[in-house]
Protein backbone atom coordinates (compact mmCIF):
# COMPACT_ATOMS: atom_id res chain seq x y z
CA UNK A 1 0.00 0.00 0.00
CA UNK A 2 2.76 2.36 0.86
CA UNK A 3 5.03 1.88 -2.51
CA UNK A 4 1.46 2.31 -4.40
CA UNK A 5 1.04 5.22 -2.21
CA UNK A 6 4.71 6.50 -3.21
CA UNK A 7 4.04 5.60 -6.41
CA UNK A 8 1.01 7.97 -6.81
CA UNK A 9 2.79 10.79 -5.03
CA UNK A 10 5.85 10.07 -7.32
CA UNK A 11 3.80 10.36 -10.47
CA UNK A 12 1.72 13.16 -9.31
CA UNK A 13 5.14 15.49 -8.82
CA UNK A 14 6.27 14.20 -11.98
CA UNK A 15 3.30 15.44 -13.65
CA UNK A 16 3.80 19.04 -11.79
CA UNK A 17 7.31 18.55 -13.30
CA UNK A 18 6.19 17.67 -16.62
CA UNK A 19 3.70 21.31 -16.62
CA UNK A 20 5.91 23.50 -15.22
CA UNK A 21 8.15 22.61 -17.85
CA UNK A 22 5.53 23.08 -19.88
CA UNK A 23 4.33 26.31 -18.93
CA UNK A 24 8.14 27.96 -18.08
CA UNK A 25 10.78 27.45 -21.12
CA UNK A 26 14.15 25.37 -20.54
CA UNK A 27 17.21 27.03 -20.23
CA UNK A 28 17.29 26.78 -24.23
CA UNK A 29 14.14 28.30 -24.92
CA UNK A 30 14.11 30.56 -28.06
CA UNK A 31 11.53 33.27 -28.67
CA UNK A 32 11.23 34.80 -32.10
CA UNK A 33 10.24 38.43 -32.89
CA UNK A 34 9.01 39.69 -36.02
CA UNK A 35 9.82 43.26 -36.83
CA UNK A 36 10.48 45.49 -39.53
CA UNK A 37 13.24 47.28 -41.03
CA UNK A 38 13.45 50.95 -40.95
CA UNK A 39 10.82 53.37 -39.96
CA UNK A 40 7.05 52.82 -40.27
CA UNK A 41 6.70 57.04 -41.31
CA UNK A 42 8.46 56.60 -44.14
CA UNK A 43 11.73 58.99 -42.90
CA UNK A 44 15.35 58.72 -42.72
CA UNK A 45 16.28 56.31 -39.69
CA UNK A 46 19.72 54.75 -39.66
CA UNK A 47 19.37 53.17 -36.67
CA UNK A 48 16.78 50.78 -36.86
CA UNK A 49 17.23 48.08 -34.86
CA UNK A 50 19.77 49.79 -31.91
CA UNK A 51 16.38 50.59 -29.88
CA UNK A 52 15.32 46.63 -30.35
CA UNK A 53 18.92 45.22 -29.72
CA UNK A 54 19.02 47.38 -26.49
CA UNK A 55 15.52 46.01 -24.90
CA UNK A 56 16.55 42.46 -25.98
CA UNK A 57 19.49 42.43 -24.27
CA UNK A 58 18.05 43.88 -20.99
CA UNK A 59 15.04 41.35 -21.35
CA UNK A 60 17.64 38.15 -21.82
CA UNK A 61 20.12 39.81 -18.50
CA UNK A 62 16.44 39.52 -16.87
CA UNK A 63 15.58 35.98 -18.35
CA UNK A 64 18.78 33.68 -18.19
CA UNK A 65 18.74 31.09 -20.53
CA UNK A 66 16.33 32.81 -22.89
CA UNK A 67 17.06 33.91 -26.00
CA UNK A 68 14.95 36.65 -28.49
CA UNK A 69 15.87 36.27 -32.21
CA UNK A 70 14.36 37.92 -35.15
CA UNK A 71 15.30 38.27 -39.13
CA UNK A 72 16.61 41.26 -39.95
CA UNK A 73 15.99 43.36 -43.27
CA UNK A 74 12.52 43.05 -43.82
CA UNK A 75 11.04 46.22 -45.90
CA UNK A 76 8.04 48.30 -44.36
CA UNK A 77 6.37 47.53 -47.58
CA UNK A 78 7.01 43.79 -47.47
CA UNK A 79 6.71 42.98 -43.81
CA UNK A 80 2.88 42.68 -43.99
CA UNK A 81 2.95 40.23 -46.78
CA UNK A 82 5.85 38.12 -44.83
CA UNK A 83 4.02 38.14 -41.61
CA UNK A 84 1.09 36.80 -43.43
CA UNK A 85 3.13 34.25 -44.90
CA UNK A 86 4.26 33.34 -41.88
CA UNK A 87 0.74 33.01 -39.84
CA UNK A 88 -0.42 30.57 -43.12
CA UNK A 89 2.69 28.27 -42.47
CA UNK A 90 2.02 28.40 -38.67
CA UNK A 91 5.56 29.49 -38.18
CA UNK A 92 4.77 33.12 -37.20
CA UNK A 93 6.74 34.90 -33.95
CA UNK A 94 5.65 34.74 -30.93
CA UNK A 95 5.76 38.17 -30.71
CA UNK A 96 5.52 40.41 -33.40
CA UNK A 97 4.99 44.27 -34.31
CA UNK A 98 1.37 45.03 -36.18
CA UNK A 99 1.11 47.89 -38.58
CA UNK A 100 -1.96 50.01 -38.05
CA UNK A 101 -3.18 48.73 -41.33
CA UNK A 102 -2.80 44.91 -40.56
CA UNK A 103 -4.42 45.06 -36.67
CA UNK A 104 -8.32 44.49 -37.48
CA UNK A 105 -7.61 42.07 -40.01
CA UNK A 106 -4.93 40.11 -37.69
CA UNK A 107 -7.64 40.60 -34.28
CA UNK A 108 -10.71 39.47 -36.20
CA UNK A 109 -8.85 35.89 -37.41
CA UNK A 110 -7.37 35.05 -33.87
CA UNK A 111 -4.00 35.51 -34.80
CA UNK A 112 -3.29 37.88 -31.94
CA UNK A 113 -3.59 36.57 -27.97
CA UNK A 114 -5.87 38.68 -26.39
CA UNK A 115 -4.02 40.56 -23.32
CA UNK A 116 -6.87 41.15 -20.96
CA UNK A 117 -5.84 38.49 -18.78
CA UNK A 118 -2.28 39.17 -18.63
CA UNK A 119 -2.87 42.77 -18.23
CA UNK A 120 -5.31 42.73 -15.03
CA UNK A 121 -3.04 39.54 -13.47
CA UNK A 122 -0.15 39.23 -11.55
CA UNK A 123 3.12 41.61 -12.98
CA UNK A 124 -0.08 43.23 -15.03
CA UNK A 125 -0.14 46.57 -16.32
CA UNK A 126 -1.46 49.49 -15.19
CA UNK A 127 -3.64 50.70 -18.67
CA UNK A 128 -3.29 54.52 -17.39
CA UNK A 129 0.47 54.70 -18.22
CA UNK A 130 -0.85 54.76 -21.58
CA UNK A 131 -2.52 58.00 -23.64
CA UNK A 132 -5.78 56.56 -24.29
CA UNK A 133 -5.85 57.19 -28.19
CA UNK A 134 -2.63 54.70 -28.21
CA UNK A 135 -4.16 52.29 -26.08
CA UNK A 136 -7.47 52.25 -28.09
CA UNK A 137 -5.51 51.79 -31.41
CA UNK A 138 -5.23 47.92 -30.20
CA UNK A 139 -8.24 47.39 -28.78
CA UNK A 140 -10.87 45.12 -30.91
CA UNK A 141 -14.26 44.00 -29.70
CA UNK A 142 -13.52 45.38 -26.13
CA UNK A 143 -10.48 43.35 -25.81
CA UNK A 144 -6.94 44.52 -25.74
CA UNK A 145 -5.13 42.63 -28.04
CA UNK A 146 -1.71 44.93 -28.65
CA UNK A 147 0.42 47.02 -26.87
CA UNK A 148 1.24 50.55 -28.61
CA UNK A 149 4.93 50.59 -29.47
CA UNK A 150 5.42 54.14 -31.07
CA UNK A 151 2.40 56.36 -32.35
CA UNK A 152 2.34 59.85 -34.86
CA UNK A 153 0.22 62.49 -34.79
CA UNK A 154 -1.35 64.35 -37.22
CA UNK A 155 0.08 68.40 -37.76
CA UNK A 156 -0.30 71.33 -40.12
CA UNK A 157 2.79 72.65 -41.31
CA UNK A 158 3.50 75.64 -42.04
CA UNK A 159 5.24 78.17 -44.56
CA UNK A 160 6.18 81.10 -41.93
CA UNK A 161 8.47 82.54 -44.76
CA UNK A 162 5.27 82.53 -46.68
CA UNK A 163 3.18 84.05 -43.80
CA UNK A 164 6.05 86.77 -43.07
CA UNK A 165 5.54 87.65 -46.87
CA UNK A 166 2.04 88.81 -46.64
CA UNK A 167 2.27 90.09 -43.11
CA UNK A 168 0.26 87.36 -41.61
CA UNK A 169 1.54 86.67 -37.85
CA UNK A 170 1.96 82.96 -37.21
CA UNK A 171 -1.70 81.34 -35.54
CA UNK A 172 -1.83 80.17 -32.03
CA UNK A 173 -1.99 76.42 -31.21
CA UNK A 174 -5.84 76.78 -30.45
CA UNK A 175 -6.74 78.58 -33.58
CA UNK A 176 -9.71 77.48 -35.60
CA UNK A 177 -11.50 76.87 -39.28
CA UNK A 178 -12.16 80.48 -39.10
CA UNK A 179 -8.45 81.14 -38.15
CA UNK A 180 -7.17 78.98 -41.01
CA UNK A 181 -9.85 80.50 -43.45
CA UNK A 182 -8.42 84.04 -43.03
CA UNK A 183 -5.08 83.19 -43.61
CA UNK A 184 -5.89 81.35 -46.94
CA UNK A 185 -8.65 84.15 -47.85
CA UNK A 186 -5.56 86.85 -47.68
CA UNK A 187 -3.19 85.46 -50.16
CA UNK A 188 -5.78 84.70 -52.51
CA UNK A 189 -7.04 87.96 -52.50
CA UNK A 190 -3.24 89.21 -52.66
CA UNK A 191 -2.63 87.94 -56.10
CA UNK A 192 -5.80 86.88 -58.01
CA UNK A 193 -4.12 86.87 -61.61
CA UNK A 194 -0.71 85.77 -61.30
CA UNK A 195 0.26 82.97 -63.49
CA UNK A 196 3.28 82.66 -60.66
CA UNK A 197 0.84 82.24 -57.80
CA UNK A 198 0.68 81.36 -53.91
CA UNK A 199 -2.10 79.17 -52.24
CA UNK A 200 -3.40 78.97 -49.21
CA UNK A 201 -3.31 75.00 -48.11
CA UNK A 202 -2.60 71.88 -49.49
CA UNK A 203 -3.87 67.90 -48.64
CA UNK A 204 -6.50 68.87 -46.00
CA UNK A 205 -9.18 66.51 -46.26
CA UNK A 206 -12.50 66.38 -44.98
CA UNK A 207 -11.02 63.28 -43.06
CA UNK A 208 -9.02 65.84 -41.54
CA UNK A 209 -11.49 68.54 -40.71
CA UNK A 210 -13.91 66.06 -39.41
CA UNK A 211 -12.09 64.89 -36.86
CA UNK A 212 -11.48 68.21 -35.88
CA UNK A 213 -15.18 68.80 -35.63
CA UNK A 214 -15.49 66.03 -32.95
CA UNK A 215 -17.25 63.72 -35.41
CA UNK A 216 -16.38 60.23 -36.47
CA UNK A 217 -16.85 58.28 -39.54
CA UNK A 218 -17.90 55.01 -37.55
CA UNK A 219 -18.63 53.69 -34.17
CA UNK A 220 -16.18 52.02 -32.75
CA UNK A 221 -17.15 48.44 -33.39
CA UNK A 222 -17.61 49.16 -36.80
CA UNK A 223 -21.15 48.66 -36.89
CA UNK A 224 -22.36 51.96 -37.76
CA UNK A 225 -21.42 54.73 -40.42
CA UNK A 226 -21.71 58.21 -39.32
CA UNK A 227 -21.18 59.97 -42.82
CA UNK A 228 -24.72 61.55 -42.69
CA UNK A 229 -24.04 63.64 -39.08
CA UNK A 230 -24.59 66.89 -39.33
CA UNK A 231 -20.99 67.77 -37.85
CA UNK A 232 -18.96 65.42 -40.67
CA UNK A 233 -21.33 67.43 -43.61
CA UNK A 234 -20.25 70.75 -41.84
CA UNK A 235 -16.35 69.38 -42.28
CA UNK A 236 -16.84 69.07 -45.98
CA UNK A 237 -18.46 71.85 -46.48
CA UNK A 238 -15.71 73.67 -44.95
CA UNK A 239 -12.77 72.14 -47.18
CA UNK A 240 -15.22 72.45 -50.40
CA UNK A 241 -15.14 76.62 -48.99
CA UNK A 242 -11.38 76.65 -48.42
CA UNK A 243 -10.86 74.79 -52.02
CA UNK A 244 -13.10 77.19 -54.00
CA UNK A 245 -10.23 79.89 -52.74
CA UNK A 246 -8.45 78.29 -55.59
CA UNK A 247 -10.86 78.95 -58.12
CA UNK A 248 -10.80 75.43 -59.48
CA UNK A 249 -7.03 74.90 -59.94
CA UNK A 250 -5.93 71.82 -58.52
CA UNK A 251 -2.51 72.81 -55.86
CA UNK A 252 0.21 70.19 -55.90
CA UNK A 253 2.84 68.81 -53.18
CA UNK A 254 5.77 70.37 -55.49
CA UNK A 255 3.88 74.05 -55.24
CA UNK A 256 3.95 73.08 -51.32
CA UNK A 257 7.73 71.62 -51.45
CA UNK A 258 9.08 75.09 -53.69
CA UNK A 259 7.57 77.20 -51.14
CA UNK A 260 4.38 78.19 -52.48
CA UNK A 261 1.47 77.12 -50.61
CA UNK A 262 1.26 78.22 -46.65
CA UNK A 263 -0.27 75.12 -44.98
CA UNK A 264 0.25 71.54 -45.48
CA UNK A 265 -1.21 68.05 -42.83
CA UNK A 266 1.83 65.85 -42.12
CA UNK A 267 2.21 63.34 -39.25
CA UNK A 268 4.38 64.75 -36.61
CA UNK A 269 7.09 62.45 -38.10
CA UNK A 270 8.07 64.47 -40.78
CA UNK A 271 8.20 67.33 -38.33
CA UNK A 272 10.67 65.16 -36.46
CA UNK A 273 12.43 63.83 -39.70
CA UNK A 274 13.66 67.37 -41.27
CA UNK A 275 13.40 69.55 -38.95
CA UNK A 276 16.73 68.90 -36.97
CA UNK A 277 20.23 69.44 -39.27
CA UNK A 278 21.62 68.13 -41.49
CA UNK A 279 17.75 66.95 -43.28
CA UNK A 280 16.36 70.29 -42.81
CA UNK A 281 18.41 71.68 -45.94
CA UNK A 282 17.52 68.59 -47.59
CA UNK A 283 14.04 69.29 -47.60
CA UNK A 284 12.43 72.19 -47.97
CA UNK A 285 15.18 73.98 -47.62
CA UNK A 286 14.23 77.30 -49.80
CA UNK A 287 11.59 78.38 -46.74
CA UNK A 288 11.27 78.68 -43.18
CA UNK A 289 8.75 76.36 -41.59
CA UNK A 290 7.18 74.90 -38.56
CA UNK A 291 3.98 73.06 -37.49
CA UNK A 292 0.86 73.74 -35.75
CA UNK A 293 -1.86 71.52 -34.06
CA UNK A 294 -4.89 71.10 -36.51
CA UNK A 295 -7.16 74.00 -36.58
CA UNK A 296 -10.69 73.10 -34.31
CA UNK A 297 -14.32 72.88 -35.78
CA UNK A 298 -16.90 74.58 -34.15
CA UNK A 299 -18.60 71.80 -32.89
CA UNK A 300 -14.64 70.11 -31.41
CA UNK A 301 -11.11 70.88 -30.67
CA UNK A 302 -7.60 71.06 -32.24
CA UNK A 303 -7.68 67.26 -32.77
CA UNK A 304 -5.46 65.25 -34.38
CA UNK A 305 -5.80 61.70 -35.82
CA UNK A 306 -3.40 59.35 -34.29
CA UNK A 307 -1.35 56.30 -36.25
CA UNK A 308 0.09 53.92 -33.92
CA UNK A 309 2.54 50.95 -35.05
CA UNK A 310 1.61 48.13 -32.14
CA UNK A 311 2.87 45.18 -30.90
CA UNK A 312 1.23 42.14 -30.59
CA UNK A 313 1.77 38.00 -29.29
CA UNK A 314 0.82 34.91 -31.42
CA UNK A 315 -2.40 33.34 -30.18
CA UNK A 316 0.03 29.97 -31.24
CA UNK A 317 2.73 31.09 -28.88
CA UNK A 318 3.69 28.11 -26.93
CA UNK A 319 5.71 31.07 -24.39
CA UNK A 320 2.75 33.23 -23.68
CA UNK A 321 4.02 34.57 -19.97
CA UNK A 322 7.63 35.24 -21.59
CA UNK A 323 6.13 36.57 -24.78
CA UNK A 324 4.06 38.90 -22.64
CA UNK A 325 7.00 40.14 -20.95
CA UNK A 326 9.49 40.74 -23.78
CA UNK A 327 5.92 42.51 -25.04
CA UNK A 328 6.35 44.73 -21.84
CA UNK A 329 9.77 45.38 -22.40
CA UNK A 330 9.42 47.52 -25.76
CA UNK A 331 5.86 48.77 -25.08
CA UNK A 332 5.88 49.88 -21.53
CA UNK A 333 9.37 50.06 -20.40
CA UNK A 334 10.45 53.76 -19.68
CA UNK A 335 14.22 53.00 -20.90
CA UNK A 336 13.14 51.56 -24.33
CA UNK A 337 10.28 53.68 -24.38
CA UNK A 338 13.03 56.78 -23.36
CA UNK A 339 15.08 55.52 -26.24
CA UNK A 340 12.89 54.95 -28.67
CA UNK A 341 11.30 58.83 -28.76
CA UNK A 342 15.25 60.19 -29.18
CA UNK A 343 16.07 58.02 -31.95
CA UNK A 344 12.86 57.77 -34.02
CA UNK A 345 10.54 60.05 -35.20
CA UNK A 346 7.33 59.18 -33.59
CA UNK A 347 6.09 60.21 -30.51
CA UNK A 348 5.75 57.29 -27.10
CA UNK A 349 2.46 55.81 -26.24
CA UNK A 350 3.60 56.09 -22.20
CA UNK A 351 2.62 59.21 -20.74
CA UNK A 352 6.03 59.47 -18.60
CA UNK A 353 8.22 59.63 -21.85
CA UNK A 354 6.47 62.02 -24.03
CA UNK A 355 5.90 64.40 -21.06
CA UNK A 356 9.43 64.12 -19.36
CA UNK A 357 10.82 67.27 -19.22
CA UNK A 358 14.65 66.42 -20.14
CA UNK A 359 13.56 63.53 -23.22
CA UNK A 360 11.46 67.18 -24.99
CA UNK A 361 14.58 69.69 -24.10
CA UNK A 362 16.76 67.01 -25.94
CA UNK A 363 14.28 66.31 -28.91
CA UNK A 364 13.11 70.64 -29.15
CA UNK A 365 17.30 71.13 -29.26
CA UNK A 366 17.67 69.85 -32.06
CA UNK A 367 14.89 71.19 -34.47
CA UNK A 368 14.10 75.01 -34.82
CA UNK A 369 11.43 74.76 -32.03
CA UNK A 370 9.18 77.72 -32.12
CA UNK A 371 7.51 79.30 -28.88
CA UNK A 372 4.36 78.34 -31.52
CA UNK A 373 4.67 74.41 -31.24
CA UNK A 374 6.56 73.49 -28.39
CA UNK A 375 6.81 70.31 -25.91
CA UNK A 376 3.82 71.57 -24.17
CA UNK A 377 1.85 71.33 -27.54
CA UNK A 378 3.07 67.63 -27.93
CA UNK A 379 1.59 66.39 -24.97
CA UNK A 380 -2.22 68.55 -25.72
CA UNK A 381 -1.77 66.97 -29.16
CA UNK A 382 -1.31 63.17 -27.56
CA UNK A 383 -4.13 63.72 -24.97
CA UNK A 384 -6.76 64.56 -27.73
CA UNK A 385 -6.00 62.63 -30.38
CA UNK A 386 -8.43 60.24 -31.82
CA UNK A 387 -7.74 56.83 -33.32
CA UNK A 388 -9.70 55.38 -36.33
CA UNK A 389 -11.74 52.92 -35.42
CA UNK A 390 -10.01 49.44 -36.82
CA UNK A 391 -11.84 46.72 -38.46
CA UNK A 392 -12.03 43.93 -41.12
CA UNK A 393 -14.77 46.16 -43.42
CA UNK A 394 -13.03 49.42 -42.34
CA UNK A 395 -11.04 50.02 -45.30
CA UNK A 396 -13.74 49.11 -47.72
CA UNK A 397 -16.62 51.28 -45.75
CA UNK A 398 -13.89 54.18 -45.58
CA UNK A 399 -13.64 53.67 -49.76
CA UNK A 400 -17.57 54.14 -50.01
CA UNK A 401 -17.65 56.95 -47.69
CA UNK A 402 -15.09 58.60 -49.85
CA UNK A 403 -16.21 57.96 -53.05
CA UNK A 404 -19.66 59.04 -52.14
CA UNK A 405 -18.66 62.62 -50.97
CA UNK A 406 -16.17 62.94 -54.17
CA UNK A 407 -19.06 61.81 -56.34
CA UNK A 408 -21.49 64.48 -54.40
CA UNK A 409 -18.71 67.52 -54.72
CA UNK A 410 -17.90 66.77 -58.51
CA UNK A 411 -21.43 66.61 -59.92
CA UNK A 412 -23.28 69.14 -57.95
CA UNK A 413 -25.05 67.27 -55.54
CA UNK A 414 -27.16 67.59 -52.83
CA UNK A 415 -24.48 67.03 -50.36
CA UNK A 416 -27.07 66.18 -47.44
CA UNK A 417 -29.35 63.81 -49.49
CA UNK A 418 -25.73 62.01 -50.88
CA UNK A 419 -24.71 61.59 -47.48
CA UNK A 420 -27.81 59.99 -46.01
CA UNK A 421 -27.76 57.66 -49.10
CA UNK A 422 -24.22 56.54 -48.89
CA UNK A 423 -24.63 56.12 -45.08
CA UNK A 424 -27.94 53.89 -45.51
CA UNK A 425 -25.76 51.25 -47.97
CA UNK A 426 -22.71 51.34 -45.97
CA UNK A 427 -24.81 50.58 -42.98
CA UNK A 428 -26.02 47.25 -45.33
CA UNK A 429 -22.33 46.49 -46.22
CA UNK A 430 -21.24 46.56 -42.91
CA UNK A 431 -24.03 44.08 -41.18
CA UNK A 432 -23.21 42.28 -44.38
CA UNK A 433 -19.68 41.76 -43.07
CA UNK A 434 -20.09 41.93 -39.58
């Protein structure tokens, strides 16, 4: 009775054994990461991967015996189409970064592990570290499923040569439609037949203005469209007003680029990417410029919409608590985090980094910061930005939406009735889908 007895108890630990080895890696265990190379914006980074190599080896000091790999030299432009690859074979990484365009797709098919659980357990996360337009970029059905690893706001840039030419004193951070209007109003008026002429703005959308209007295009669980509200049809009314300042001539980036046009959107990366030496005489060198937050509706704010590049942990990883720690150590650890916002061109996700005091002094140094947009601005822009709601049909509804208020603008139509129309059948495509 007693070696039966021992015998149970024996096989009983080695079962405990046999999970816990399960459950916690061997001293060999090998967790892969899938990243990109280069910046996400689209800007000069030669540095790439010194951020990553930096929280990797912290994370394997921390975790002896466990090693993060990851293949280098994957394009922006081709890491969606590898990842994908990689989730068909079943061979993706256990951890791996998720473009903004890739994160409803990749939530709605279960290839990312949700984080809920990990989150609100032990060595959790506290969600408030977090801006909550970065935090809602990776949230899907009300579940967390990504981390934000580096996000970019929305700006207006701005020609202050341009501005100084026609005596028009630089705006204010909280300056308006009306504002903006003005200023665009002037230098048309200035020069109304010259064949050598300045504009006013170019690229502002009524994507743009609407946002600034505190409307939305759909609800968050991409259910509903919202192109019919009142506040979206005042936003393109407004840019159809600014545009007929150009009496019908189309403006162009290069007209922008050679110093004619006073206002362009960009996200805050470019603003990051050329404005410090030696870029900033690479590109547009011939003018003096500088960035604003986006001008407010009347029915919202000076808001801006928000891109963030996240990172996320295979559903298949057989290393979830590791994965979710290495995930922890690029998204929400101030060092990497610190790191990350001096040698890129985006702005942090964590609250303590963009808002830190010495980080801004260092980043402001080297760019021609402006009392106009300064540190302070950085950290209104991050706690009012909005993220586009993310979801399978959300690039497809977004097309629609677009192509019905192009259609409306082009041929003279009623710009209400178009609206309601548009919104009825994207409604349809969209329970279709859902």
């Amino acid at each position: 009775m007693r070696r039966r007895t021992a015998a149970l108890v024996g096989g009983a630990a080695l079962l405990v054994v046999l999970a816990a080895a399960m459950l916690w890696p061997r001293g060999d265990t090998v967790l892969h990461l899938g990243v990109f190379a280069g910046s996400y914006w689209g800007t000069p980074n030669g540095s790439s991967y010194q951020v990553l190599d930096d929280a990797i080896a912290r994370f394997e000091a921390a975790h002896p015996g466990v090693t993060v790999e990851y293949e280098s030299g994957i394009p922006t432009d081709e890491y969606s189409e590898w990842l994908a690859d990689k989730l068909l074979a079943g061979t993706e990484p256990d951890v791996f970064f998720v473009l903004p365009d890739d994160f409803g797709l990749l939530a709605e098919t279960g290839a990312l592990a949700p984080l809920d659980g990990l989150m609100d357990g032990e060595n959790g996360l506290d969600r408030s570290i977090y801006y909550d337009a970065c935090l809602q970029a990776g949230n899907y059905g009300g579940s967390q499923m990504a981390l934000p690893y580096e996000s970019a706001a929305m700006v207006m840039f701005v020609n202050r040569t341009l501005l100084e030419q026609y005596n028009i004193p630089m705006p204010e951070n909280d300056w308006t439609w009306q504002d903006l209007y003005a200023i665009c109003q002037t230098i048309a008026d200035a020069q109304p037949d010259s064949a050598d002429r300045d504009y006013g703005i170019y690229g502002y959308t009524w994507q743009n203005a609407l946002y600034a209007n505190g409307a939305t295009l759909f609800s968050a669980d991409g259910e509903q469209c919202y192109l019919a509200d009142s506040r979206v049809e005042e936003a393109i009314r407004f840019v159809q007003t600014l545009g007929s300042l150009d009496t019908g001539y189309t403006v162009t980036a290069q007209e922008f680029d050679t110093g004619h046009v006073a206002f362009r959107p960009f996200l805050f990366s470019e603003y990051r990417a050329y404005q410090p030496y030696p870029w900033r005489v690479k590109k547009y060198s011939s003018f003096v410029w500088d960035c604003l937050r986006m001008p407010a509706g009347p029915e919202g704010g000076n808001t801006s919409e928000l891109h963030t590049v996240q990172v996320g942990i295979s559903a298949r990883s057989l290393y979830t608590r590791l994965a979710w720690e290495l995930l922890c150590t690029l998204c929400a650890d101030e060092t990497t985090q610190g790191q990350l916002f001096l040698q890129s061109q985006g702005i942090s996700p964590l609250r303590a980094v963009t808002e830190n005091t010495a980080l801004l002094d260092r980043i402001f140094a080297e760019t021609q910061g402006t009392s106009t947009f300064n540190s302070a601005a950085i950290g209104e822009i991050m706690r009012t930005a909005v993220t586009v709601p993310q979801f399978p049909a959300q690039e497809q509804a977004a097309a629609m939406a677009d192509t019905a208020v192009s259609n409306a603008v082009t041929n003279n139509r009623s710009l209400a009735t178009t609206l309601a129309t548009a919104q009825r059948q994207i409604d349809l495509y969209l329970q279709s889908t859902g």
